[in-house]
Protein backbone atom coordinates (compact mmCIF):
# COMPACT_ATOMS: atom_id res chain seq x y z
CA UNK A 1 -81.49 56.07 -70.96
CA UNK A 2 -83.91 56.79 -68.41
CA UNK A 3 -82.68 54.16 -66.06
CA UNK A 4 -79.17 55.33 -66.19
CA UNK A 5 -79.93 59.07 -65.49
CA UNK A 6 -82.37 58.18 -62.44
CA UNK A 7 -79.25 56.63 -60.38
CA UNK A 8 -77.08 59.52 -60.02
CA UNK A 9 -80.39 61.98 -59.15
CA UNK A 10 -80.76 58.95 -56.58
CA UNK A 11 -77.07 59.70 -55.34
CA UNK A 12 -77.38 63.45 -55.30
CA UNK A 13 -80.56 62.84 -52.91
CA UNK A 14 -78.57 61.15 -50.73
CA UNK A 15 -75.84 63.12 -50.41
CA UNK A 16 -78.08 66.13 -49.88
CA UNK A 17 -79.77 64.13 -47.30
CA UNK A 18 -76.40 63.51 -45.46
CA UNK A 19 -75.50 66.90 -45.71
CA UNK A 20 -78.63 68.37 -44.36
CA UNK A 21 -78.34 66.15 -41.33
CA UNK A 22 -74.92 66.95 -40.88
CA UNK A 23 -75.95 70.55 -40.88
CA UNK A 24 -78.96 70.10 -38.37
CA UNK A 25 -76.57 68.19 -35.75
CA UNK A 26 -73.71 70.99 -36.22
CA UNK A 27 -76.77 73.63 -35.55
CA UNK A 28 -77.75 71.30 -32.08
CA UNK A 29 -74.15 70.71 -30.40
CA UNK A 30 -74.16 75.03 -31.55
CA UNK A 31 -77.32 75.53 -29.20
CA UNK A 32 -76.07 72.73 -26.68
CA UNK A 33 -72.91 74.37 -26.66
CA UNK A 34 -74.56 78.23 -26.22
CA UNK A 35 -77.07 76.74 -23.85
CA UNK A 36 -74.51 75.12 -21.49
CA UNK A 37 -71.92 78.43 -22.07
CA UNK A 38 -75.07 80.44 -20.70
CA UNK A 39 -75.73 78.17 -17.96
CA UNK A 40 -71.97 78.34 -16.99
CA UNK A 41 -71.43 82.07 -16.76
CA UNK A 42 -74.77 82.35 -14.86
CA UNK A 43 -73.45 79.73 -12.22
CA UNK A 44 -70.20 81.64 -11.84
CA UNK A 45 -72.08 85.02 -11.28
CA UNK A 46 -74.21 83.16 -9.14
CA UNK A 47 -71.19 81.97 -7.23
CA UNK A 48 -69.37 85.54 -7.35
CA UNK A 49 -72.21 86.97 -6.13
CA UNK A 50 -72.58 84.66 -2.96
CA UNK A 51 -68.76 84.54 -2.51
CA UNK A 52 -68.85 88.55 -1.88
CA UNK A 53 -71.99 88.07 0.30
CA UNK A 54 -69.58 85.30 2.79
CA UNK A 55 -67.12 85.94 4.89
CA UNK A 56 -65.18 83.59 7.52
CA UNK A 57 -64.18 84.67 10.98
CA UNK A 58 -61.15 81.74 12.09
CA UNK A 59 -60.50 80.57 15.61
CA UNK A 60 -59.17 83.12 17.73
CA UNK A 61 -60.63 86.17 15.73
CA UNK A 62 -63.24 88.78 15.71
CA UNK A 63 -64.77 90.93 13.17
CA UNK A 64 -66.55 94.37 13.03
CA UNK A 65 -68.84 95.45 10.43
CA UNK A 66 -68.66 98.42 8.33
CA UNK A 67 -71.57 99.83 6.84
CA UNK A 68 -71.02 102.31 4.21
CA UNK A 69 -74.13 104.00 5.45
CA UNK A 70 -74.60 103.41 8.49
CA UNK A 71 -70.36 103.51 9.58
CA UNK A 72 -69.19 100.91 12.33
CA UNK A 73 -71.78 98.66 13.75
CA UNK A 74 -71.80 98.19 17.40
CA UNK A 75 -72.03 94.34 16.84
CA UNK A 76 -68.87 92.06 16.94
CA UNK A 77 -69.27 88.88 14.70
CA UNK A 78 -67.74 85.25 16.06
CA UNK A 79 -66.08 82.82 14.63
CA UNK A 80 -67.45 80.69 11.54
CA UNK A 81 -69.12 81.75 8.17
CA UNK A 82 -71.35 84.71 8.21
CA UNK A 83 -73.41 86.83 5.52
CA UNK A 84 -73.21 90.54 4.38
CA UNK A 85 -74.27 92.87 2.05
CA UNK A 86 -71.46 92.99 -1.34
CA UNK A 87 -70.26 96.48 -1.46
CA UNK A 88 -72.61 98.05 0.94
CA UNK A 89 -70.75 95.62 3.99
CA UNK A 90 -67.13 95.44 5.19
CA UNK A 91 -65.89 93.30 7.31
CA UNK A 92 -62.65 94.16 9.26
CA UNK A 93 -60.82 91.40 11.52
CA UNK A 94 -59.02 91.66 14.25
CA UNK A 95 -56.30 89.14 15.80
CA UNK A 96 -58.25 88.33 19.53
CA UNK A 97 -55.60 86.30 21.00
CA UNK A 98 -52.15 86.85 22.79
CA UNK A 99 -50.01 88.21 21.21
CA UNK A 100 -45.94 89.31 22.26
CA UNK A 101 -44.27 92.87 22.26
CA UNK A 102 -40.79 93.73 22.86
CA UNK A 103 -40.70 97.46 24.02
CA UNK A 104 -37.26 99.15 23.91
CA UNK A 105 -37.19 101.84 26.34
CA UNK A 106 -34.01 104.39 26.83
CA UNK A 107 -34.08 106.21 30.50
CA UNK A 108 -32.44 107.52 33.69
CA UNK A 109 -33.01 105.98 37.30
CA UNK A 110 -33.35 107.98 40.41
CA UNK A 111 -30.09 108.52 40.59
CA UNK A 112 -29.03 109.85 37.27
CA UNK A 113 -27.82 107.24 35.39
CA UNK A 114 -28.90 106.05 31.95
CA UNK A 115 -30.78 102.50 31.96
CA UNK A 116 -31.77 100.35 28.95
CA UNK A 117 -34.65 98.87 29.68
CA UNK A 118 -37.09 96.37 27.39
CA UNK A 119 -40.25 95.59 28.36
CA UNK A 120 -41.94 92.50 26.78
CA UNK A 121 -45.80 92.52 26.91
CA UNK A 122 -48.44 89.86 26.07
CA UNK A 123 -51.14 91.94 24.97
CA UNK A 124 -55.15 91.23 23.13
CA UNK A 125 -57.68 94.15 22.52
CA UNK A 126 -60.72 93.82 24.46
CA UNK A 127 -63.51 92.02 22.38
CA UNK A 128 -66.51 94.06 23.37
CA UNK A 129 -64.78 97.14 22.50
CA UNK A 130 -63.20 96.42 19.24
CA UNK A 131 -65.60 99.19 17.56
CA UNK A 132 -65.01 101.64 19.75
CA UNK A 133 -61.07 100.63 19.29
CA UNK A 134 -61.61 100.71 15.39
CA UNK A 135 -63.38 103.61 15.03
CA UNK A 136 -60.81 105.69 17.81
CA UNK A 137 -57.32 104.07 17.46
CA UNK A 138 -57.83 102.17 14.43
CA UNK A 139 -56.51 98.53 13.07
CA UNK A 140 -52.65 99.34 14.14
CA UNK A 141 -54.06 100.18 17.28
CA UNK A 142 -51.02 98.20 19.41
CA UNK A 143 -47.85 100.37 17.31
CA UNK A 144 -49.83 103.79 18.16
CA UNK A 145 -50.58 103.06 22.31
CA UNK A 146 -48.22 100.61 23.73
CA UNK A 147 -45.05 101.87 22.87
CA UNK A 148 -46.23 105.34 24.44
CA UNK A 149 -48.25 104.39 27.27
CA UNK A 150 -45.08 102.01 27.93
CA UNK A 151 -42.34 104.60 27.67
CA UNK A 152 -44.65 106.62 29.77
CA UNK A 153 -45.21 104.10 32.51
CA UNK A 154 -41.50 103.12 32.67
CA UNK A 155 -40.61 106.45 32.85
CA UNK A 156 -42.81 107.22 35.66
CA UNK A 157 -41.26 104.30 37.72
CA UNK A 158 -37.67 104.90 37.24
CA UNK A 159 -36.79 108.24 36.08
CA UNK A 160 -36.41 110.90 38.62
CA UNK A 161 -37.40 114.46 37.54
CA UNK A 162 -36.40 116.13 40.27
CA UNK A 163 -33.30 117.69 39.14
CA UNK A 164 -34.82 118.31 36.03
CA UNK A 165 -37.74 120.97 37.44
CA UNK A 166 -37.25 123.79 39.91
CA UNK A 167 -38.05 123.45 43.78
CA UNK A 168 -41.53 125.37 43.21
CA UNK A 169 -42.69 123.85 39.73
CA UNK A 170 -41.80 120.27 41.24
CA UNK A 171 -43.92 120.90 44.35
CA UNK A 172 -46.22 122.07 41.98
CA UNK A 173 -46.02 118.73 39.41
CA UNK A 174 -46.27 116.20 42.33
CA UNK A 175 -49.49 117.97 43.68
CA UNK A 176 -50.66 117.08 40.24
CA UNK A 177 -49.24 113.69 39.41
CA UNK A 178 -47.73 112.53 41.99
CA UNK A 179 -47.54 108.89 41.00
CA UNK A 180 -44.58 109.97 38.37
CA UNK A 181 -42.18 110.77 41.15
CA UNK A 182 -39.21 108.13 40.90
CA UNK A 183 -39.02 105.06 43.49
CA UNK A 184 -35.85 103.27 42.25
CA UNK A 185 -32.42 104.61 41.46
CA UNK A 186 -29.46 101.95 39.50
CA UNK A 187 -28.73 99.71 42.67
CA UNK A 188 -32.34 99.14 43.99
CA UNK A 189 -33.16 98.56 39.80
CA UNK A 190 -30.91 95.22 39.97
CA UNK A 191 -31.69 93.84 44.04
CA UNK A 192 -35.42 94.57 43.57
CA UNK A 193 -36.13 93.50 40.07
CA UNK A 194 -38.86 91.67 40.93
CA UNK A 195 -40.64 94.47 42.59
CA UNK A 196 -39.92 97.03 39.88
CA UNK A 197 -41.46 93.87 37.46
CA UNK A 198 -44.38 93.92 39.68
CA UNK A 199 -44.97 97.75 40.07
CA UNK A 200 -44.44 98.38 35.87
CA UNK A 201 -46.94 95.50 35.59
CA UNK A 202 -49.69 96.96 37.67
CA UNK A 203 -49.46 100.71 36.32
CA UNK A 204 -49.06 99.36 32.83
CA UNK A 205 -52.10 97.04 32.48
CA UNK A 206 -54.07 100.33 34.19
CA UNK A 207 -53.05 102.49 31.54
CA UNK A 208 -53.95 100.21 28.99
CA UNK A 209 -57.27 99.40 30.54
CA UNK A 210 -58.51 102.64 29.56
CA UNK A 211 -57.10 102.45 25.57
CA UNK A 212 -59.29 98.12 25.57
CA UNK A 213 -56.12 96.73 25.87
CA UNK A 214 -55.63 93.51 28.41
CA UNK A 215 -51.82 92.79 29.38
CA UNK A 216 -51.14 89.15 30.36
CA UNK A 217 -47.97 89.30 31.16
CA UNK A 218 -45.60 91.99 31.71
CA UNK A 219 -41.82 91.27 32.17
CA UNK A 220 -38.32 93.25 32.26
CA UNK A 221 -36.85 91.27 30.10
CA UNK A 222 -33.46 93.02 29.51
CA UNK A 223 -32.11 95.54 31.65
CA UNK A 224 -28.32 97.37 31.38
CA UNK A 225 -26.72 100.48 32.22
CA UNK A 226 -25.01 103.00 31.05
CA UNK A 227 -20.89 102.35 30.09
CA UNK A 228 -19.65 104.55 32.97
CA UNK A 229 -21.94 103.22 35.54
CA UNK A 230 -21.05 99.72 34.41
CA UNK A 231 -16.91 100.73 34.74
CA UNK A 232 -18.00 101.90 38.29
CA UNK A 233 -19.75 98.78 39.24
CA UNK A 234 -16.56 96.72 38.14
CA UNK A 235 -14.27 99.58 39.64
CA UNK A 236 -15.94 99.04 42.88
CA UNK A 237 -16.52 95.14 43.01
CA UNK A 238 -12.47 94.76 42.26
CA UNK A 239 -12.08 96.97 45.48
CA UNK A 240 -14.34 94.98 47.45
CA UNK A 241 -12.30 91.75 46.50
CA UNK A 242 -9.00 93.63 47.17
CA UNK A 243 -10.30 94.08 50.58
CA UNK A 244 -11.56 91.09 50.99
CA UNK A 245 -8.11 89.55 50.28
CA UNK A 246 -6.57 92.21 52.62
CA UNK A 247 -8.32 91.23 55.73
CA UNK A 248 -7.82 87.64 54.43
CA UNK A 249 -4.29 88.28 54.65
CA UNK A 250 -4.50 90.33 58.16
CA UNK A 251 -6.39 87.54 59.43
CA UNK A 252 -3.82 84.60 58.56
CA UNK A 253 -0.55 86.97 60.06
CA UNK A 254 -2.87 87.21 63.14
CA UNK A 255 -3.76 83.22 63.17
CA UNK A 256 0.29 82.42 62.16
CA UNK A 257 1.22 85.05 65.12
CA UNK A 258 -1.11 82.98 67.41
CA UNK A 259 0.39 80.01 66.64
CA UNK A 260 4.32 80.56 66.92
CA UNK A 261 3.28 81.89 70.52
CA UNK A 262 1.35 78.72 71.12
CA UNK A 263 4.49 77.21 70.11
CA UNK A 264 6.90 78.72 71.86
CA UNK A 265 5.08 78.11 75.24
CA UNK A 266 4.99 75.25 74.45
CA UNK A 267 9.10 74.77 73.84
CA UNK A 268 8.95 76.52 77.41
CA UNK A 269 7.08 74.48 79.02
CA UNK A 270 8.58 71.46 77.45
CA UNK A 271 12.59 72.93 78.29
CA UNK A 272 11.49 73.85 81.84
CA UNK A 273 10.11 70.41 82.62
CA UNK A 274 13.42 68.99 80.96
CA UNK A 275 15.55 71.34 83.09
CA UNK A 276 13.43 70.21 86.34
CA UNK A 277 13.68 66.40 85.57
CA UNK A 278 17.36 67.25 85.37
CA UNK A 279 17.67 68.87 88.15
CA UNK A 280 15.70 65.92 90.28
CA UNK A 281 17.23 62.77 88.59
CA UNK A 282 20.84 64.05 87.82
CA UNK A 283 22.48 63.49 84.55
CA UNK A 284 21.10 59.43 84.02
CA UNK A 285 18.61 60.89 81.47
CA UNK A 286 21.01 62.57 79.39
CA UNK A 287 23.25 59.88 79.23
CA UNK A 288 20.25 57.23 78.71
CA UNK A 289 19.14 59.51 75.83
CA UNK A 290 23.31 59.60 74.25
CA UNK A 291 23.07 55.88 74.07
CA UNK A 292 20.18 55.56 72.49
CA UNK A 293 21.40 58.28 69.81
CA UNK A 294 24.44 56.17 69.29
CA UNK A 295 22.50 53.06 69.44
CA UNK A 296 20.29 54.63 66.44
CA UNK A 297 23.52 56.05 64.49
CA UNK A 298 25.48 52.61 64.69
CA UNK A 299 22.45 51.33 63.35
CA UNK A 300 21.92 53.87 60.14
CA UNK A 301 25.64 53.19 59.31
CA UNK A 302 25.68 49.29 59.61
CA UNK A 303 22.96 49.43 56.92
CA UNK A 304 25.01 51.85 54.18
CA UNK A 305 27.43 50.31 52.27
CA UNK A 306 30.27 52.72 51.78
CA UNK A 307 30.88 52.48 55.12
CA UNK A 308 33.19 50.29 56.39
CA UNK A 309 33.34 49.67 60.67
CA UNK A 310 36.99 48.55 61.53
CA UNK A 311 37.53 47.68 65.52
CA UNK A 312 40.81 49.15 67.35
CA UNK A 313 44.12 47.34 67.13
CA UNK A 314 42.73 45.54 63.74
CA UNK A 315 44.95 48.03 61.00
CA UNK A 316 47.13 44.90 59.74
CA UNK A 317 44.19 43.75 57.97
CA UNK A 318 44.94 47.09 55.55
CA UNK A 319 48.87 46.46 56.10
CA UNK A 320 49.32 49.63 58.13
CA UNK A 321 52.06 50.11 60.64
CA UNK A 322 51.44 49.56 64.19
């Protein structure tokens, strides 16, 4: 009896055994699992943490530092990968290359009349001065100064304010400014293009000089007029043709007249040397010149067949009477 109730205590140790085991390798992968969890969320705060304290700066750009207390730093950072303080440190970055503007500009020439102009401008912000551009104009710093300082340049070049100011006050005005006095009016707009080009260019990349701003290239890239002014340049080239094809005309009756004179001298001269040959040779020339009409005539008919040439005294080959 004692033999037979040791083997199942022997079983029940050995299952305990197995269970404990089981039990103390759960409890290990546990801490494994914990310990590498814990690892884990220390890397990725690690990493947050040196994320926010990197920045990159890519070809062509600049950036500018703000310092939450301290304000804009008078630094500009380059290109590549840089370091700064999380939430203390902002970077801002600006666009450092060329970069195009189409200005639409509405205005009157010299002479009164309404001209469309747009401007198209290849603009980049100065880099040494991009604080002083952030901290005074701000990031949209190209839609708050060059549509003014364009409008204000074009405006000085080909508007005329003359008739829009008194005798005294203008006299007054130029004394001041008197760079904003008009040089072009419509015509001179259109057969000196390139120098109105040239003169908007200079005074515009002044003007911006003083905002940081460096134009590369200014051009007029579209320039019309106003519908009546347009109707009067058509009105007037049609006229210009007309007249054109006027003196054309005037010029041919005068060429035609020439030559029907030319002519008839001609005929004159030719009659009166007939009419002296006549006179000096006797009638042998007219009669030489009958022959040889006849001579030609017998010849035209002899080759037409509908004509038939029948000698004198032959009719009694048609049975006619004698």
């Amino acid at each position: 009896m004692r033999r037979k109730t040791g083997i199942p205590c022997a079983l029940r140790r050995v299952r305990w055994r197995s269970q404990t085991s089981k039990k103390a390798e759960a409890a290990a992968m546990a801490k494994l699992f914990e310990s590498i969890g814990k690892l884990g969320l220390a890397l990725a705060i690690g990493g947050g943490v040196v994320n926010s304290a990197l920045f990159n700066v890519d070809a062509g750009h600049r950036a500018v530092i703000f310092d939450r207390f301290r304000g804009v730093q008078d630094d500009v950072v380059g290109e590549g990968t840089h370091f700064l303080i999380p939430w203390v440190q902002k970077p801002v970055i600006f666009d450092c290359r060329s970069r195009p503007r189409n200005v639409p500009v509405i205005t009157g020439s010299k002479d009164l009349q309404n001209v469309n102009i747009t401007l198209r401008i290849l603009f980049r912000p100065v880099t040494n001065q991009l604080p002083r551009i952030f901290t005074s104009i701000g990031e949209d710093y190209d839609e708050r100064v060059l549509p003014s300082i364009t409008t204000e340049v074009l405006k000085a070049v080909v508007v005329s304010i003359q008739p829009q100011m008194g005798p005294l006050a203008f006299c007054c005005f130029m004394s001041v400014c008197p760079s904003s006095q008009a040089r072009f009016d419509a015509g001179e707009l259109i057969t000196q293009r390139e120098l109105v080009s040239r003169q908007v260019s200079e005074d515009l990349t002044e003007r911006a000089s003083t905002f940081g701003l460096i134009l590369d290239d200014v051009s007029l890239t579209h320039l019309t007029f106003g519908k009546e002014f347009t109707e009067a340049v058509e009105m007037k080239q049609v006229a210009q043709q007309e007249a054109e094809r006027a003196r054309f005309v005037v010029e041919k009756a005068e060429q035609q007249k020439q030559a029907a004179i030319i002519s008839a001298e001609g005929d004159s001269q030719a009659a009166l040397l007939i009419a002296n040959s006549l006179m000096d040779a006797g009638d042998g020339l007219v009669e030489l010149r009958k022959l040889e009409a006849a001579e030609d005539i017998a010849f035209q008919l002899s080759r037409s067949r509908n004509v038939t040439y029948l000698p004198s005294g032959q009719g009694t080959l048609l049975q006619l009477p004698q």
